[in-house]
PDB file of N, CA and C in Angstrom:
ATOM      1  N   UNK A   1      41.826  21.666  13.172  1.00  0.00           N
ATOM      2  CA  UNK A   1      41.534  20.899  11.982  1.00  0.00           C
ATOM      3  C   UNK A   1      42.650  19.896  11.702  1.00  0.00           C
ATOM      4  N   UNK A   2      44.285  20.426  11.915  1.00  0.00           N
ATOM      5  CA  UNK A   2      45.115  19.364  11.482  1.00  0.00           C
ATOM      6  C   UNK A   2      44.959  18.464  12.564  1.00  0.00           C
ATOM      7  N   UNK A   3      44.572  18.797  13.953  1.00  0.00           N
ATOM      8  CA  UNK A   3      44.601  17.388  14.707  1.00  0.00           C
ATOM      9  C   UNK A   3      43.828  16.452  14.380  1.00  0.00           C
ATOM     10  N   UNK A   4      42.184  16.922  13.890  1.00  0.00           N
ATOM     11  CA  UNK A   4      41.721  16.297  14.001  1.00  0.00           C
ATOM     12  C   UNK A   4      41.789  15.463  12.527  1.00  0.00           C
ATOM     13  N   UNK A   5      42.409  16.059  11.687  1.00  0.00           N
ATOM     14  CA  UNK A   5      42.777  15.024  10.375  1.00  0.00           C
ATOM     15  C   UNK A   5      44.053  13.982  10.759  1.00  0.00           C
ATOM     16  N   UNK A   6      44.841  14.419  11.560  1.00  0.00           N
ATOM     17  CA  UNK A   6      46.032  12.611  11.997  1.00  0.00           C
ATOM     18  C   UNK A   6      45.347  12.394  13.400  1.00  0.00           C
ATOM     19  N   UNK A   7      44.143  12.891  13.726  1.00  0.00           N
ATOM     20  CA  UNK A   7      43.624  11.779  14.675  1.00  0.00           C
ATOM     21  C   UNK A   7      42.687  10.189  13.506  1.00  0.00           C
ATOM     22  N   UNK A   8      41.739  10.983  12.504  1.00  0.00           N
ATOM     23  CA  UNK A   8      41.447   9.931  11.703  1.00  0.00           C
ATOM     24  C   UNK A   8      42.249   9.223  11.347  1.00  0.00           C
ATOM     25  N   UNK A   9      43.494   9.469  10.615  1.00  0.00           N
ATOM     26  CA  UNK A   9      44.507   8.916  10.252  1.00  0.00           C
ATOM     27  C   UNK A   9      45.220   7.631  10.627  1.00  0.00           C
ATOM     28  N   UNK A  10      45.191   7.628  12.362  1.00  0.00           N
ATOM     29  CA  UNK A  10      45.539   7.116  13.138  1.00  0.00           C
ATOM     30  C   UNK A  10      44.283   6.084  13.265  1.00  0.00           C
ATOM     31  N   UNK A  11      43.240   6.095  13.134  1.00  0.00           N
ATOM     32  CA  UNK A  11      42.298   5.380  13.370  1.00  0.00           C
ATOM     33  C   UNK A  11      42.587   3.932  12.192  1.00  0.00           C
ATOM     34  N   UNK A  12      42.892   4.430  11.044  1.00  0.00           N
ATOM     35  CA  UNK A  12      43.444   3.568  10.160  1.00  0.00           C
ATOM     36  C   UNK A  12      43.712   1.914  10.965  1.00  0.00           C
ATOM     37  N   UNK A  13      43.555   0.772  10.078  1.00  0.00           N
ATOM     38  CA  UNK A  13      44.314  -0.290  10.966  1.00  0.00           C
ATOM     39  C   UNK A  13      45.480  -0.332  11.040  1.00  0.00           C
ATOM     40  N   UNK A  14      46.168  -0.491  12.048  1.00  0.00           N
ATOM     41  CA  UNK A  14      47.811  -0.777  12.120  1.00  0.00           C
ATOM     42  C   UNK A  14      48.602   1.163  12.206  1.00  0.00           C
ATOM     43  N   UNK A  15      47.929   2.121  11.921  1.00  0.00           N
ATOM     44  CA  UNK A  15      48.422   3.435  12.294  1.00  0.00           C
ATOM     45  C   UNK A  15      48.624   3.349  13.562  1.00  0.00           C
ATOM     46  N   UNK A  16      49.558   3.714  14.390  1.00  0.00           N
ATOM     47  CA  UNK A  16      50.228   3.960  15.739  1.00  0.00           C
ATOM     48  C   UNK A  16      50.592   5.619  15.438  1.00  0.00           C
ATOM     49  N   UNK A  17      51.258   6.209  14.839  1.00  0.00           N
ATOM     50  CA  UNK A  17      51.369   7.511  15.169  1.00  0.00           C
ATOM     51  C   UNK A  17      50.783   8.403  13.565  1.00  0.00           C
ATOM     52  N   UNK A  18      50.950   9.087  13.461  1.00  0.00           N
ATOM     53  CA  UNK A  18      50.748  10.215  12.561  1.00  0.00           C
ATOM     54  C   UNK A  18      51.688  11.748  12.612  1.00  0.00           C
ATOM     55  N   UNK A  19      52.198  11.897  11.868  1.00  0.00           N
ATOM     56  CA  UNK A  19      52.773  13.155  12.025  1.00  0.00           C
ATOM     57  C   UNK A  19      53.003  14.101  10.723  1.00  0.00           C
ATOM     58  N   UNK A  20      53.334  15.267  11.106  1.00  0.00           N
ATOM     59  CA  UNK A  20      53.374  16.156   9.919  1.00  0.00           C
ATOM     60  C   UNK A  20      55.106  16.679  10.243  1.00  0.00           C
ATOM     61  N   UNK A  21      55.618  16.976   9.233  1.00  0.00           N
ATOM     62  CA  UNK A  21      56.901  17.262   9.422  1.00  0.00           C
ATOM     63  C   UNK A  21      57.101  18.290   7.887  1.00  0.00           C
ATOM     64  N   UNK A  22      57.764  19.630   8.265  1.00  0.00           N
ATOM     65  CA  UNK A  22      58.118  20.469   7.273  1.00  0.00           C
ATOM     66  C   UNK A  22      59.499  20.258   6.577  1.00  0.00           C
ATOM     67  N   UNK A  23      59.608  20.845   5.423  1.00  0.00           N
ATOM     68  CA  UNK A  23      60.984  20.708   4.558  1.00  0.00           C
ATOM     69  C   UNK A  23      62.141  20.524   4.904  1.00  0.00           C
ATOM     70  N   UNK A  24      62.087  21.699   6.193  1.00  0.00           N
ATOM     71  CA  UNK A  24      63.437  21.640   6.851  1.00  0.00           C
ATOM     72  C   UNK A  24      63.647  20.556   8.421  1.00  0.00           C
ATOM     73  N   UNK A  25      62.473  19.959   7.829  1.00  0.00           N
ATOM     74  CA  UNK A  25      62.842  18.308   8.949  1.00  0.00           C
ATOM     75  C   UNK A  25      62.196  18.815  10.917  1.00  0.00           C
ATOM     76  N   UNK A  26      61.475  19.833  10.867  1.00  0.00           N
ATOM     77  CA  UNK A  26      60.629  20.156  11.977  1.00  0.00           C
ATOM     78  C   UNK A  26      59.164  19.880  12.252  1.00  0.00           C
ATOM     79  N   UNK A  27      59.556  19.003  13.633  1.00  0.00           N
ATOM     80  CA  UNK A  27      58.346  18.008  13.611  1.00  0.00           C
ATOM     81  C   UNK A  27      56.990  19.579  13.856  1.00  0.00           C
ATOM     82  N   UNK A  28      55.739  19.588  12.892  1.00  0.00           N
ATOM     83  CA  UNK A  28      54.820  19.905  13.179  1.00  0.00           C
ATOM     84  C   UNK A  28      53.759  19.844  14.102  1.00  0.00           C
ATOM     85  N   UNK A  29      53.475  18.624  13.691  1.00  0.00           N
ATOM     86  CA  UNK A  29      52.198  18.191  14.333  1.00  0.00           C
ATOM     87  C   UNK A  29      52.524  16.339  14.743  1.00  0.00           C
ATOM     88  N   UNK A  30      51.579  16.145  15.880  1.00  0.00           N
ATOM     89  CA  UNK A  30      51.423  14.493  15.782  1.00  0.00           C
ATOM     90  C   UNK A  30      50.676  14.273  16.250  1.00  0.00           C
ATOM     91  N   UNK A  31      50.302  12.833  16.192  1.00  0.00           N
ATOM     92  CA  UNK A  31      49.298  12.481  17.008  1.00  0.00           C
ATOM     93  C   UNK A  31      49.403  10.948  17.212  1.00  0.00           C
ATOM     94  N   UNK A  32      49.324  10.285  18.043  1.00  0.00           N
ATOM     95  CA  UNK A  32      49.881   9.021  18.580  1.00  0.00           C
ATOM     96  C   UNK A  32      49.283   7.880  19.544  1.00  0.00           C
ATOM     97  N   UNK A  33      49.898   7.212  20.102  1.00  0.00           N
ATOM     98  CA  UNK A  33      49.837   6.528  21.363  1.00  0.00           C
ATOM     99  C   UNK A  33      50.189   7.696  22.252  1.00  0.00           C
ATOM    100  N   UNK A  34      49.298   7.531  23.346  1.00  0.00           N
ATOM    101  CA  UNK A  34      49.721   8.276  24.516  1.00  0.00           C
ATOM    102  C   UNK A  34      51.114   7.773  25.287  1.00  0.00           C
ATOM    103  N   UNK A  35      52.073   8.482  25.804  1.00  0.00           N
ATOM    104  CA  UNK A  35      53.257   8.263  26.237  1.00  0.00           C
ATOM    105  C   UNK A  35      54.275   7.165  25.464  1.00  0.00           C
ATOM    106  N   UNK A  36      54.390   7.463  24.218  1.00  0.00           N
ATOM    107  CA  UNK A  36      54.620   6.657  23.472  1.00  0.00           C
ATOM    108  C   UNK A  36      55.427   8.085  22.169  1.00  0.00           C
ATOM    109  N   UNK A  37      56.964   8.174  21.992  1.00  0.00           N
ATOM    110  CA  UNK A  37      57.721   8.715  21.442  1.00  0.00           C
ATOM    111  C   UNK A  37      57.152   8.601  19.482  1.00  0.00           C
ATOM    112  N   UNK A  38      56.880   9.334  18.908  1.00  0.00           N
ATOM    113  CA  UNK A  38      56.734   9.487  17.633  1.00  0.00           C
ATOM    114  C   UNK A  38      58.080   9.129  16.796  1.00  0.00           C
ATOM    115  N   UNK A  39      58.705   7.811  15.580  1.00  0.00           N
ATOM    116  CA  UNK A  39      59.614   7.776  15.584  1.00  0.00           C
ATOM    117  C   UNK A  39      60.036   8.802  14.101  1.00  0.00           C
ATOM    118  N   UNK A  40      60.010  10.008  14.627  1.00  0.00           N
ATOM    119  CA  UNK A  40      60.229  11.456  13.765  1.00  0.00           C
ATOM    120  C   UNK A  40      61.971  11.065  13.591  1.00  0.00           C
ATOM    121  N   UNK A  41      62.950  10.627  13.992  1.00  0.00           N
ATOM    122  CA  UNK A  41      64.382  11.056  13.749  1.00  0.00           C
ATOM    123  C   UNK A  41      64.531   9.736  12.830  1.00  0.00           C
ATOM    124  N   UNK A  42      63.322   8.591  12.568  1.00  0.00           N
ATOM    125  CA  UNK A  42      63.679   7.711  11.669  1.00  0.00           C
ATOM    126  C   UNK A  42      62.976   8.411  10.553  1.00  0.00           C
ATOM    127  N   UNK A  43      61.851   9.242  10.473  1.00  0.00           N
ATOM    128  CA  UNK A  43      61.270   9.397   9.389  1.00  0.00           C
ATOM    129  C   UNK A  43      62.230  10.423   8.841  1.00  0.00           C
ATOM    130  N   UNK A  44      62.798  11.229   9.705  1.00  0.00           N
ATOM    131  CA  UNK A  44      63.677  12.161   9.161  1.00  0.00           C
ATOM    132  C   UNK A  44      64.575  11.861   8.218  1.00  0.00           C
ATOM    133  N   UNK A  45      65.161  10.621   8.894  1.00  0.00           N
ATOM    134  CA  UNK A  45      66.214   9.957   8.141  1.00  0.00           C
ATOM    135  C   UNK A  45      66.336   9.379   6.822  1.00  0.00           C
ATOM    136  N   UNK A  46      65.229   8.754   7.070  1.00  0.00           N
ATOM    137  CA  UNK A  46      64.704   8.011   5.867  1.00  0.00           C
ATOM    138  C   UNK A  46      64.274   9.336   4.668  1.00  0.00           C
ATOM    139  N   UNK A  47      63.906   9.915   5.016  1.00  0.00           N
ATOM    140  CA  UNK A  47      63.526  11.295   4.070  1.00  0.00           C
ATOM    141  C   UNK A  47      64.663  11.668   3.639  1.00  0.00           C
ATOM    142  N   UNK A  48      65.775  12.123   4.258  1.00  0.00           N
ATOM    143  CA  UNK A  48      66.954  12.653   3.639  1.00  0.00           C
ATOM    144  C   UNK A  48      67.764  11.530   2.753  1.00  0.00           C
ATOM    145  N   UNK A  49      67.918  10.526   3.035  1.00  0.00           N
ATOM    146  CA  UNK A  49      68.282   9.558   2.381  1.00  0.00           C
ATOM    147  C   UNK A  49      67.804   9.326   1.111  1.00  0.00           C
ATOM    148  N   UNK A  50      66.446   9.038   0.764  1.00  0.00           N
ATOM    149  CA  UNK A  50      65.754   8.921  -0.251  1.00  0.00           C
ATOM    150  C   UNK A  50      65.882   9.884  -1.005  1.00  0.00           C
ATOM    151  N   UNK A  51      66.115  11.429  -0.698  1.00  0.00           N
ATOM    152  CA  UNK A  51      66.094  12.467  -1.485  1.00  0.00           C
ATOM    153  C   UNK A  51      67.597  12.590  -1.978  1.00  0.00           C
ATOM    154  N   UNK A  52      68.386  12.285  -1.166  1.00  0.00           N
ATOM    155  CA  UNK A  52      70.252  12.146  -1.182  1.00  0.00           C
ATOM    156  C   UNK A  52      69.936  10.967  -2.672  1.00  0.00           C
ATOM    157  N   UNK A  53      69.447   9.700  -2.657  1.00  0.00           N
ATOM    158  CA  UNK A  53      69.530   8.319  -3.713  1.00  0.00           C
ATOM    159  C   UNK A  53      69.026   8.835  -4.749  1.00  0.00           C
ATOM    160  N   UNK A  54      68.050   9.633  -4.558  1.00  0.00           N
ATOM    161  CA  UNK A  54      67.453  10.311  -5.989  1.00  0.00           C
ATOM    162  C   UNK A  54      68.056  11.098  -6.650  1.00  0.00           C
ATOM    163  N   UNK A  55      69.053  12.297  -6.020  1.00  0.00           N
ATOM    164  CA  UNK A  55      69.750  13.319  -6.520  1.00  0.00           C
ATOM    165  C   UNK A  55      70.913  12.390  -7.019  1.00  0.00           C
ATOM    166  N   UNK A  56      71.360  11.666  -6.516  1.00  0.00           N
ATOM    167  CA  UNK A  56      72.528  10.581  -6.526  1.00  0.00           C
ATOM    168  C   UNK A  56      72.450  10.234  -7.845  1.00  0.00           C
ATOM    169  N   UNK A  57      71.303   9.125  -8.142  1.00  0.00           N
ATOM    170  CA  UNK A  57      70.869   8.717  -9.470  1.00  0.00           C
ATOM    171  C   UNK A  57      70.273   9.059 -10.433  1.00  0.00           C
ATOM    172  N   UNK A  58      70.242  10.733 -10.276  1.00  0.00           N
ATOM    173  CA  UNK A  58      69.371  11.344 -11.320  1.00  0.00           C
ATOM    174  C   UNK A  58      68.155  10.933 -11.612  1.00  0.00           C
ATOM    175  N   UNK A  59      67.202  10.651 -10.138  1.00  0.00           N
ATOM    176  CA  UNK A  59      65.810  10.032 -10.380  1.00  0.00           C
ATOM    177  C   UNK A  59      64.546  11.147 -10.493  1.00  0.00           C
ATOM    178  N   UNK A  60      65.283  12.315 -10.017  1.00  0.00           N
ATOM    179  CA  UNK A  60      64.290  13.422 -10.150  1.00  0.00           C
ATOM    180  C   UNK A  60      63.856  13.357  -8.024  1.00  0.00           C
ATOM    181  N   UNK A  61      62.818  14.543  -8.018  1.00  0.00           N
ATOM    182  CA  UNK A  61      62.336  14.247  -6.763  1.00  0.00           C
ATOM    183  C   UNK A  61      61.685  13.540  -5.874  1.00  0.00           C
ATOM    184  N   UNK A  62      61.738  13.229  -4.498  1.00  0.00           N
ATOM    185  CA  UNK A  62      60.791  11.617  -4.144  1.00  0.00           C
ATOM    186  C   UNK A  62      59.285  12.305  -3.743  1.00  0.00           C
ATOM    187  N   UNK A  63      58.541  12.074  -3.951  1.00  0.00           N
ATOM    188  CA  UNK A  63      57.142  12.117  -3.397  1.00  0.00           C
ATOM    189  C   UNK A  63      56.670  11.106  -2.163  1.00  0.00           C
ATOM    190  N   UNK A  64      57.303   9.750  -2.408  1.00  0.00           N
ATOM    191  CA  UNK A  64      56.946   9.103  -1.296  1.00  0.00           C
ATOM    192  C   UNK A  64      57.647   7.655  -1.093  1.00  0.00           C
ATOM    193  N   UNK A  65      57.327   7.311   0.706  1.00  0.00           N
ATOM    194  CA  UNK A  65      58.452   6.134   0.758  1.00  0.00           C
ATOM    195  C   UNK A  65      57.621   5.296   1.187  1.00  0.00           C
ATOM    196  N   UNK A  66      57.668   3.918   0.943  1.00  0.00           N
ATOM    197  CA  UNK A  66      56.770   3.312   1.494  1.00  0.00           C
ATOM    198  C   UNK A  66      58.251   1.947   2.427  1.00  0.00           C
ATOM    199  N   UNK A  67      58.099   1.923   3.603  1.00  0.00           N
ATOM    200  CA  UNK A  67      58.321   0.819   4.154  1.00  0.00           C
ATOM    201  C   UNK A  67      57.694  -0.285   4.800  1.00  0.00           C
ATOM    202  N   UNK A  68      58.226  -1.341   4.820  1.00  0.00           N
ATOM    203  CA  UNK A  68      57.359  -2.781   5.041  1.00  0.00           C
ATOM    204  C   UNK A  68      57.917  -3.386   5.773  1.00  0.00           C
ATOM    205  N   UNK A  69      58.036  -3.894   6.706  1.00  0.00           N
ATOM    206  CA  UNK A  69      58.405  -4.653   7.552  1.00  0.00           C
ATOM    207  C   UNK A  69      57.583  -5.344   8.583  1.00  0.00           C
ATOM    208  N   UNK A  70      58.313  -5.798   9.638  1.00  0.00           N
ATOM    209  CA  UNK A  70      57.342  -5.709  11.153  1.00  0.00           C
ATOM    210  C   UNK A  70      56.613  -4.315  11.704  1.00  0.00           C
ATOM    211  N   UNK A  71      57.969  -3.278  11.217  1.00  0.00           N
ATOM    212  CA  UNK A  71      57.449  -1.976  11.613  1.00  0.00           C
ATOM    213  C   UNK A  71      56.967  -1.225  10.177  1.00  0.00           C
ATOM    214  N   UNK A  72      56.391  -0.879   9.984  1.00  0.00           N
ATOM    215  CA  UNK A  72      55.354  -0.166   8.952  1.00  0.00           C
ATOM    216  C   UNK A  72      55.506   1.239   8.985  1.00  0.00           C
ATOM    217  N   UNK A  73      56.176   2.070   7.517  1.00  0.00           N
ATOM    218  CA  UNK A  73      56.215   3.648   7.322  1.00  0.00           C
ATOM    219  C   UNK A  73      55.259   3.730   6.220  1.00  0.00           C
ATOM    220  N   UNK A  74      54.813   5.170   5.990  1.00  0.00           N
ATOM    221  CA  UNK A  74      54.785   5.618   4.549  1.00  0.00           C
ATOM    222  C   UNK A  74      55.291   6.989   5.034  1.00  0.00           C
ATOM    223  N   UNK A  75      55.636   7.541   3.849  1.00  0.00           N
ATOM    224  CA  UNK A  75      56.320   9.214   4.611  1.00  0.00           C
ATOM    225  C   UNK A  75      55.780   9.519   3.104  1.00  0.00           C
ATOM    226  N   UNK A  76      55.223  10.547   2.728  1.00  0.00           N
ATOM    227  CA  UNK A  76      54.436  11.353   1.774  1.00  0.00           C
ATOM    228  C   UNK A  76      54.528  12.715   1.694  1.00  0.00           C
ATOM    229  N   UNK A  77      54.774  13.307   0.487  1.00  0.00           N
ATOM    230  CA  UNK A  77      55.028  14.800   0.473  1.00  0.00           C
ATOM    231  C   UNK A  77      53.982  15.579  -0.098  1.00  0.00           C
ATOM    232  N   UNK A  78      52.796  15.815   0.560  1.00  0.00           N
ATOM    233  CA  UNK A  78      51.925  16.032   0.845  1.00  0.00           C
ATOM    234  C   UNK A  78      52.049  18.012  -0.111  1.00  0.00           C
ATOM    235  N   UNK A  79      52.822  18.265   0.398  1.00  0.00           N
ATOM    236  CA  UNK A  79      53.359  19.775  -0.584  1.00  0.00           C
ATOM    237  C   UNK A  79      55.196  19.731  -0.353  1.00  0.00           C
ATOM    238  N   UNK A  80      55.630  21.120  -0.922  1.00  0.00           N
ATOM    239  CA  UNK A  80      56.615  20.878  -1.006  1.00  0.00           C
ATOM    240  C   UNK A  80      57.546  21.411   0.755  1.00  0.00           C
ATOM    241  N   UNK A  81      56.271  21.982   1.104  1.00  0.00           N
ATOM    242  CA  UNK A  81      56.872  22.253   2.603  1.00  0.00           C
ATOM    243  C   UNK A  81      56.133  21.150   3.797  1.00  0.00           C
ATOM    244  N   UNK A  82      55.628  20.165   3.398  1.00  0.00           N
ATOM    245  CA  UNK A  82      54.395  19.254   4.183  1.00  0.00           C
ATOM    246  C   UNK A  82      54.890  17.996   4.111  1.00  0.00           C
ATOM    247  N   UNK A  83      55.436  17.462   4.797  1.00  0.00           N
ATOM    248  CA  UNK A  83      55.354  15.920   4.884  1.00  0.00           C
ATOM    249  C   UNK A  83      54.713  15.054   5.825  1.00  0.00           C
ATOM    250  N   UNK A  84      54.155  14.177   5.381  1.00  0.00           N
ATOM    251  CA  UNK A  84      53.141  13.388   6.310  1.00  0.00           C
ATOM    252  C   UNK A  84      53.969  11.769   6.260  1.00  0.00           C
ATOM    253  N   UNK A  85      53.734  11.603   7.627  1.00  0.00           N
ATOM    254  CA  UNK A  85      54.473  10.189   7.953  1.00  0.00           C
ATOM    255  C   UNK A  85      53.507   9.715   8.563  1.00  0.00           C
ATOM    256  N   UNK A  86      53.021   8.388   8.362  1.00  0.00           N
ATOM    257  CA  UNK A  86      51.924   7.108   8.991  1.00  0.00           C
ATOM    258  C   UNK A  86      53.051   6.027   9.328  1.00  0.00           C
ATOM    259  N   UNK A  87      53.157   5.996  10.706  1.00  0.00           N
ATOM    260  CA  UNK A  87      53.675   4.509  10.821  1.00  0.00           C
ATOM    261  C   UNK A  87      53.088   3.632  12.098  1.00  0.00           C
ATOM    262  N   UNK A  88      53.448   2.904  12.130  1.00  0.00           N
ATOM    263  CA  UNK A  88      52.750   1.499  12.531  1.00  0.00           C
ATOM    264  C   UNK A  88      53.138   0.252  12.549  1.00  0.00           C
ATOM    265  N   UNK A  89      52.195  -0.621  12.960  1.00  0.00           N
ATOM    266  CA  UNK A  89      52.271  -2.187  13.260  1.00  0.00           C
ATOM    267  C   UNK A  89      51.427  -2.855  12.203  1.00  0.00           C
ATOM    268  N   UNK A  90      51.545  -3.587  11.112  1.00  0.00           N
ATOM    269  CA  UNK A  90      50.277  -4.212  10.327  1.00  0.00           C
ATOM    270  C   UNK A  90      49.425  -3.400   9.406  1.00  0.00           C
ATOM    271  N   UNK A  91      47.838  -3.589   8.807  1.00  0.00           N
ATOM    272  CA  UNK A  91      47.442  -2.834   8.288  1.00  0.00           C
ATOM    273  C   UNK A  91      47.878  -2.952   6.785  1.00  0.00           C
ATOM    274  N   UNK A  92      46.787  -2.099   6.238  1.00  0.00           N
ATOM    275  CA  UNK A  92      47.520  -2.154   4.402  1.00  0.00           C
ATOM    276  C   UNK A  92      48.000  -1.192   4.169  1.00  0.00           C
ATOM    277  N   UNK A  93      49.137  -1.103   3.846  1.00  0.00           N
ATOM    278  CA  UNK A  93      49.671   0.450   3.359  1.00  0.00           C
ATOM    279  C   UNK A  93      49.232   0.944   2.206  1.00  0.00           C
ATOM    280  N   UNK A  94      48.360   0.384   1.113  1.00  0.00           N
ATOM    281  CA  UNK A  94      47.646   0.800   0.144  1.00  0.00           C
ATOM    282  C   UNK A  94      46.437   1.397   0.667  1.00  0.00           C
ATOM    283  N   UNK A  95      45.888   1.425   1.725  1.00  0.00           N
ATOM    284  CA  UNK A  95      44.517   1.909   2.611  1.00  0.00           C
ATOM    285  C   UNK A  95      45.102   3.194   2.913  1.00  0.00           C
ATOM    286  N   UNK A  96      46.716   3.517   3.476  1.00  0.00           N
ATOM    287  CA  UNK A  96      46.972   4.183   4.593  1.00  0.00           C
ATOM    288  C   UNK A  96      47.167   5.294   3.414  1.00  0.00           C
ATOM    289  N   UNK A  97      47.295   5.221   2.297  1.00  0.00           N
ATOM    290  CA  UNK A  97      47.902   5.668   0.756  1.00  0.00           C
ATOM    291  C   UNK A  97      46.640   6.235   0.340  1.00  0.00           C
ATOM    292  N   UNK A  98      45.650   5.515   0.528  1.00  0.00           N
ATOM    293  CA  UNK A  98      44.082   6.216   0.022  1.00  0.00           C
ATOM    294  C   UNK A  98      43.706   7.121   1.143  1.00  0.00           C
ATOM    295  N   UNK A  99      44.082   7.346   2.265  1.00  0.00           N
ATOM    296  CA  UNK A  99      43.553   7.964   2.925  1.00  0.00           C
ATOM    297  C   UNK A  99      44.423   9.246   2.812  1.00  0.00           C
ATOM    298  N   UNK A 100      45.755   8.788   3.105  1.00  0.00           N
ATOM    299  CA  UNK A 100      46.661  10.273   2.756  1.00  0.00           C
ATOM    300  C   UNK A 100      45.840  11.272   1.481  1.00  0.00           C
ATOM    301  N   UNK A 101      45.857  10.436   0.444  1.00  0.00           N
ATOM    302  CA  UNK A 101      44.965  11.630  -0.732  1.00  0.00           C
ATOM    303  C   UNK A 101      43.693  11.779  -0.541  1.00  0.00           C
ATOM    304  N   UNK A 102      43.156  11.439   0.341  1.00  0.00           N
ATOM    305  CA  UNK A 102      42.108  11.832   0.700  1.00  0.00           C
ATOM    306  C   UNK A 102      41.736  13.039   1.431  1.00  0.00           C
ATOM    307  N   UNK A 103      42.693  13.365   2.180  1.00  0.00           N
ATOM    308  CA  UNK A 103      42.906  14.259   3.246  1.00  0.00           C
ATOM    309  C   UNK A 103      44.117  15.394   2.897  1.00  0.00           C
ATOM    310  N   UNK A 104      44.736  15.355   1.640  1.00  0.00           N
ATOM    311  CA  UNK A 104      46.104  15.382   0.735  1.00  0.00           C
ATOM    312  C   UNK A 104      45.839  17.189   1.210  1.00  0.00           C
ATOM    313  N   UNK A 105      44.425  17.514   0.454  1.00  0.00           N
ATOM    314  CA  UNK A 105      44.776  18.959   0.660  1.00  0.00           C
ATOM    315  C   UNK A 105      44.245  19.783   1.753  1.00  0.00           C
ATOM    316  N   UNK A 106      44.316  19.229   2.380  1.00  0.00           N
ATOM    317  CA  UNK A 106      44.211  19.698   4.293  1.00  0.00           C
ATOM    318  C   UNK A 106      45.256  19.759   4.919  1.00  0.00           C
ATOM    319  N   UNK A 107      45.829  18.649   4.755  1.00  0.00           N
ATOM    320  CA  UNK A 107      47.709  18.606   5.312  1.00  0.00           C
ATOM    321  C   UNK A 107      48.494  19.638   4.315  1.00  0.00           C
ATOM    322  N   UNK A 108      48.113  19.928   3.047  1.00  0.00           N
ATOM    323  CA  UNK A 108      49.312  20.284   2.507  1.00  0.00           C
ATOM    324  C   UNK A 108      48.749  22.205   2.497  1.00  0.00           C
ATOM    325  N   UNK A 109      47.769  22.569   3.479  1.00  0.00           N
ATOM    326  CA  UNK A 109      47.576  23.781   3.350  1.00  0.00           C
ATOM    327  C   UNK A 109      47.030  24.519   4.395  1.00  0.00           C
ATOM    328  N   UNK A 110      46.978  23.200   5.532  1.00  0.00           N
ATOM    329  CA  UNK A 110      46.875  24.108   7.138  1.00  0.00           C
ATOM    330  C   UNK A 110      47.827  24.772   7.555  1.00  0.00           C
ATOM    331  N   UNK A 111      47.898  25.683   8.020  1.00  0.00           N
ATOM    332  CA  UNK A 111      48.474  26.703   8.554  1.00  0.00           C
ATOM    333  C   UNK A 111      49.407  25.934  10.112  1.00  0.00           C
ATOM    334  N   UNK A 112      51.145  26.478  10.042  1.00  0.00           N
ATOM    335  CA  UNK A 112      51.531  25.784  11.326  1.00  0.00           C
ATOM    336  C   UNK A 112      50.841  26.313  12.340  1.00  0.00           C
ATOM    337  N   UNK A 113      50.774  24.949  13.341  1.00  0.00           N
ATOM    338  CA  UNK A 113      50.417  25.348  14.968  1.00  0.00           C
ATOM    339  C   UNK A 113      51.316  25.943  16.176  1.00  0.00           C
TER     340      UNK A 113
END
């Protein structure tokens, strides 16, 4: 079931990988380009960081990151042990955002593989 929810995912425009990643920063699940590296040690990064700026500034906890560039993230905390990362080339990240809650409580309550 979780594959086949970040295989849709991926179908998205501009999705290139999909992945699930737990609290303690262990890649779960993915699903991708074939022979093509998932970039999990940037989403990682970017996750700890954001949560480090928040504790920093007394912003409370992050739920989600959205990056924009040439290269395209969203990283989403799907539960408090579930994180879901969409990244990519192009595409609307407001689409990639409707689909995450769409699918919100499937990721945040499948069982690891």
């Amino acid at each position: 079931m979780l594959q086949r929810v970040l295989a849709g995912l991926c179908r998205l425009e501009g999705v290139n990988q999909a992945m699930l990643i737990d609290d303690s920063g262990q890649l779960l699940a993915s699903v991708g380009e074939e022979g093509v590296m998932p970039p999990f040690e940037d989403a990682v990064e970017m996750i700890h960081v954001a949560q480090e700026t928040g504790d920093a500034l007394g912003l409370g906890q992050v739920y989600e990151v959205w990056c924009e560039s040439k290269k395209r993230m969203i990283i989403d905390v799907a539960a408090p042990n579930r994180i879901v990362v969409l990244s990519g080339d192009g595409g609307r990240l407001a689409r990639w955002r409707h689909a995450l809650d769409r699918d919100r409580r499937i990721l945040a309550t499948t069982p690891r593989m």
